[in-house]
Each structure stands twice: as structure tokens, then as C-alpha cells.
N, C-alpha and C. Protein backbone atom coordinates (compact mmCIF):
# COMPACT_ATOMS: atom_id res chain seq x y z
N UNK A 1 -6.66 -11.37 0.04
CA UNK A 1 -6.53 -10.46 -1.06
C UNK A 1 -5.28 -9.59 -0.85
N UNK A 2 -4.76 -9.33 -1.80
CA UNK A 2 -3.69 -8.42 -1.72
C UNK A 2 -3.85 -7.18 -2.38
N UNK A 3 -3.38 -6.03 -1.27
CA UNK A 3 -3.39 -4.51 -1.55
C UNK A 3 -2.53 -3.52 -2.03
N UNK A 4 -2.65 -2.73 -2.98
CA UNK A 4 -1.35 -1.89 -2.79
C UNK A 4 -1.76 -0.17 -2.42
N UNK A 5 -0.76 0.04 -1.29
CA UNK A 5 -0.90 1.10 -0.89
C UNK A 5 -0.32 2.27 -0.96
N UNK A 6 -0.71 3.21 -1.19
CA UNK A 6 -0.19 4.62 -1.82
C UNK A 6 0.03 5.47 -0.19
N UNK A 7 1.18 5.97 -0.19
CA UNK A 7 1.39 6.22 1.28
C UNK A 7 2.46 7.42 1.06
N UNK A 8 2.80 8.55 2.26
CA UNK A 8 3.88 9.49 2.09
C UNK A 8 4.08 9.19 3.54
N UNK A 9 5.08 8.79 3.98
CA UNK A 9 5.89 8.49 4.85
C UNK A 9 5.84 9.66 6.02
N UNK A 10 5.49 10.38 6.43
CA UNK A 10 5.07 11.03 7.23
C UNK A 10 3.73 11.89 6.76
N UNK A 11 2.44 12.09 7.97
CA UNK A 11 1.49 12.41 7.99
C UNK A 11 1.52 13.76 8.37
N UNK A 12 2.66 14.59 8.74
CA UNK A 12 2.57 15.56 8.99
C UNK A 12 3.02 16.68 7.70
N UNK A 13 3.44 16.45 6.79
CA UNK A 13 4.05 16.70 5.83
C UNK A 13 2.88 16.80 4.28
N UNK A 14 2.35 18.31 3.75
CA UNK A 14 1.96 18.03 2.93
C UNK A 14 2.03 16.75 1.92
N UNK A 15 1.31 15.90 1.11
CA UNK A 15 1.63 15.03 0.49
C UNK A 15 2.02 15.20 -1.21
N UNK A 16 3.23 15.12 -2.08
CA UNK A 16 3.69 15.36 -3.03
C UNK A 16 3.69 14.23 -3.50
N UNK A 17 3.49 14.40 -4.80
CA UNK A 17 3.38 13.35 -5.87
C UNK A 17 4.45 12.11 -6.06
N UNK A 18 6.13 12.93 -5.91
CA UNK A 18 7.16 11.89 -6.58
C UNK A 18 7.67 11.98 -4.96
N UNK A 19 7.14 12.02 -3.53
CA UNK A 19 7.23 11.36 -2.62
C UNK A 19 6.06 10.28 -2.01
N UNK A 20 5.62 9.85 -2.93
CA UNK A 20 4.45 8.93 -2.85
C UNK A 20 5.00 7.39 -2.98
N UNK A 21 4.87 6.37 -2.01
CA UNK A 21 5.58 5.19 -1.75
C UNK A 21 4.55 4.47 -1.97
N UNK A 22 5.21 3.00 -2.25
CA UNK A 22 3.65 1.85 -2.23
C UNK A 22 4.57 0.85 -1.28
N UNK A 23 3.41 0.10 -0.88
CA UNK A 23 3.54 -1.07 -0.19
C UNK A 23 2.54 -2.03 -0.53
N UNK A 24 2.59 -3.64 -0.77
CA UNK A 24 2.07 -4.53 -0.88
C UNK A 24 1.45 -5.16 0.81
N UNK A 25 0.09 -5.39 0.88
CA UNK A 25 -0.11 -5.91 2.65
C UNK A 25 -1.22 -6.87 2.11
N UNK A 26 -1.60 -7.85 2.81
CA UNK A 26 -2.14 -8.66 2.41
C UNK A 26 -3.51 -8.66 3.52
N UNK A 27 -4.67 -8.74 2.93
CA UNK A 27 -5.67 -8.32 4.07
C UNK A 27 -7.10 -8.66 3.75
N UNK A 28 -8.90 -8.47 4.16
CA UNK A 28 -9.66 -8.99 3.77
C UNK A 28 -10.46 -7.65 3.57
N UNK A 29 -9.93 -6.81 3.56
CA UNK A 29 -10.62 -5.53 2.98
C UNK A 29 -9.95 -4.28 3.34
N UNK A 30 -10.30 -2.86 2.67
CA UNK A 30 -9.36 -1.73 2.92
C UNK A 30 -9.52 -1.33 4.21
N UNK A 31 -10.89 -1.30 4.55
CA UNK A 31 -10.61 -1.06 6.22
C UNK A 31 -9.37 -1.86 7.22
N UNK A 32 -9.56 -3.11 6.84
CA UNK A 32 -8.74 -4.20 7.24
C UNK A 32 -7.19 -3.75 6.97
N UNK A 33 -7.14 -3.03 5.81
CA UNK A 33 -5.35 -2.63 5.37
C UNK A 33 -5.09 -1.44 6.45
N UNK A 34 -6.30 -0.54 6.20
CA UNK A 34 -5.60 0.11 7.00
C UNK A 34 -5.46 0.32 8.30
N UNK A 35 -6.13 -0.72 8.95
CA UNK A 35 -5.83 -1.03 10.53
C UNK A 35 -4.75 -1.46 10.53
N UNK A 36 -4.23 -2.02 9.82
CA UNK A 36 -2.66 -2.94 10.14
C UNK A 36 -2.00 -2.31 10.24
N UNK A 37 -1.96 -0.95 9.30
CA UNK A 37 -0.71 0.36 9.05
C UNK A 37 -1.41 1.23 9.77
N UNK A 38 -2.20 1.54 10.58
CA UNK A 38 -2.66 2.53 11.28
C UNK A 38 -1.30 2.90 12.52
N UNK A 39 -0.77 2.31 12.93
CA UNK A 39 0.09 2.82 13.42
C UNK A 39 1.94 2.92 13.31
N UNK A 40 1.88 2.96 12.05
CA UNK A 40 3.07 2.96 11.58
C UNK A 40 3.19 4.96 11.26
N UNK A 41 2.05 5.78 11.47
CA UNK A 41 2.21 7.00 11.43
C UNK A 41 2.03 7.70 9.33
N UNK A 42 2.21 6.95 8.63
CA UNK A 42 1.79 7.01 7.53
C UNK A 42 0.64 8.06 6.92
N UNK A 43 0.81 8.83 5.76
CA UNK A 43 -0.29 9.55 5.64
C UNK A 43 -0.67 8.80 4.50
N UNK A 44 -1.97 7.91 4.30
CA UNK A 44 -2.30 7.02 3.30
C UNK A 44 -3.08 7.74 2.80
N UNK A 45 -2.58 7.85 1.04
CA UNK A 45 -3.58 8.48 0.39
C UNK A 45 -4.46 7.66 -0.60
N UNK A 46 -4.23 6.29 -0.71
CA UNK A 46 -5.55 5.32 -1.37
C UNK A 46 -4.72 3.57 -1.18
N UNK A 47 -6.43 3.01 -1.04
CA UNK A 47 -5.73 1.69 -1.17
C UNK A 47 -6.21 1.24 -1.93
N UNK A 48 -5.91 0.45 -2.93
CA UNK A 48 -6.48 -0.39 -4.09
C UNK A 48 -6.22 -1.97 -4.36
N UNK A 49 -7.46 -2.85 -4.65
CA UNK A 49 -6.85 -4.14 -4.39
C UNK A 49 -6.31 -4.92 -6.10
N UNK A 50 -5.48 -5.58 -5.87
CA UNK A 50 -4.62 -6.06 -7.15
C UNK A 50 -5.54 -7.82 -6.99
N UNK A 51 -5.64 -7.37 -8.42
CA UNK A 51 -6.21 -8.91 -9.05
C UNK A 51 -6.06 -8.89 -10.09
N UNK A 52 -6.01 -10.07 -10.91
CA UNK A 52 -6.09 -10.29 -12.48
C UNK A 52 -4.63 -9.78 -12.68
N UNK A 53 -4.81 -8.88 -14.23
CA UNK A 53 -3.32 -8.68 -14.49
C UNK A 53 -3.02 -7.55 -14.11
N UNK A 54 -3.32 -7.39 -13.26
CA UNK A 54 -2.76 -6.39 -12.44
C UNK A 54 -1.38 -6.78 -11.31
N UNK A 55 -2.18 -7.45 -10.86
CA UNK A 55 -1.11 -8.63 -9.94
C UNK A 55 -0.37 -9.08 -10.47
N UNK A 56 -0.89 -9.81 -12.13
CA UNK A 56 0.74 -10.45 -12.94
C UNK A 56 1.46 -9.59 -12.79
N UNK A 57 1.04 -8.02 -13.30
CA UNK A 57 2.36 -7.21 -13.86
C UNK A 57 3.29 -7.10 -12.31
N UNK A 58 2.44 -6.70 -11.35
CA UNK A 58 3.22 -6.35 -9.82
C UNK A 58 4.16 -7.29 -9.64
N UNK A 59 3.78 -8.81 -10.15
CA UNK A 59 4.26 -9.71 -9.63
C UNK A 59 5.73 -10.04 -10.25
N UNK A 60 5.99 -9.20 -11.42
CA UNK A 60 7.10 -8.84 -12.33
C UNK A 60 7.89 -7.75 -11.41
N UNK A 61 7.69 -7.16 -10.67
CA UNK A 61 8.37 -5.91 -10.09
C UNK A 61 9.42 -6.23 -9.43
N UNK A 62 10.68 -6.40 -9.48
CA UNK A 62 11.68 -6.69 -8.79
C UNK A 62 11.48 -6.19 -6.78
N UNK A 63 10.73 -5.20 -6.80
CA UNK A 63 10.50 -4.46 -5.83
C UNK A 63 9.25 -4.99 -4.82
N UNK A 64 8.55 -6.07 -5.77
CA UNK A 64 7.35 -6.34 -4.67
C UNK A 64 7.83 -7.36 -3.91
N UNK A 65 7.12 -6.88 -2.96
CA UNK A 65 6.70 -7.80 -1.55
C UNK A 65 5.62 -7.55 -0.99
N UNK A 66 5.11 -8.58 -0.02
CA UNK A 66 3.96 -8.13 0.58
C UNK A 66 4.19 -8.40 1.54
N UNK A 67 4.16 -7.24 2.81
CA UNK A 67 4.11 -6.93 3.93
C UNK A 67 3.08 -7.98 5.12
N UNK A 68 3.82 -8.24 5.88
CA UNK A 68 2.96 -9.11 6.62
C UNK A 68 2.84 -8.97 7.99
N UNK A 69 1.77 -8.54 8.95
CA UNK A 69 1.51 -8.14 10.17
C UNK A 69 0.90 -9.30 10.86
């Protein structure tokens, strides 16, 4: 399944709205996502999984990729 993750690039740093990043990771559940990025230092603020047309539209994003650990 593939995830997309809502993340602010440092965990020490209140989290603001238009510094909010995504990443695509590919995984078998959110616990599962976020073990992979657990140590990349990240302050993750939700993970949500993409299916249906949801995924079409992502899959239009010049910007996606999915991250692979």
C-alpha cells in the first residue's frame, strides 16, 4: 500500500501549516510507515493511505515518488 505523509522537517520546531512537507513510502500499515521514518528525526503530523482516485490524482503530480527503505 502506498502512504502519504504529512511531516515538518524538524521535530523540534513548532509545526506550521505552509512548512508542512509530504512524502510518498510504500508500506503494510501506518505503524509500519512510521517505523521506516522513525529515524530520519521528522515531526509527523498524519499518515494517510492513497487508493482509488486518490492515487490517480497523486499519480499526476510531477513531484511524486515513493520513497523506498
Amino acid at each position: 500500500m502506498i502512504f502519504k505523509v504529512y511531516y515538518q522537517e524538524s521535530n523540534t520546531e513548532v509545526p506550521v501549516r505552509e512548512n508542512t512537507k509530504t512524502l510518498f513510502i510504500e508500506g503494510e500499515s501506518v505503524r509500519d510507515v512510521r517505523s521506516k521514518i522513525a529515524d530520519r528525526g521528522f515531526n509527523v503530523e498524519f499518515v494517510q493511505e492513497v487508493t482509488g482516485a486518490h492515487l490517480d490524482y497523486e499519480l499526476q503530480n510531477e513531484d511524486y515518488k515513493v520513497l523506498e527503505k
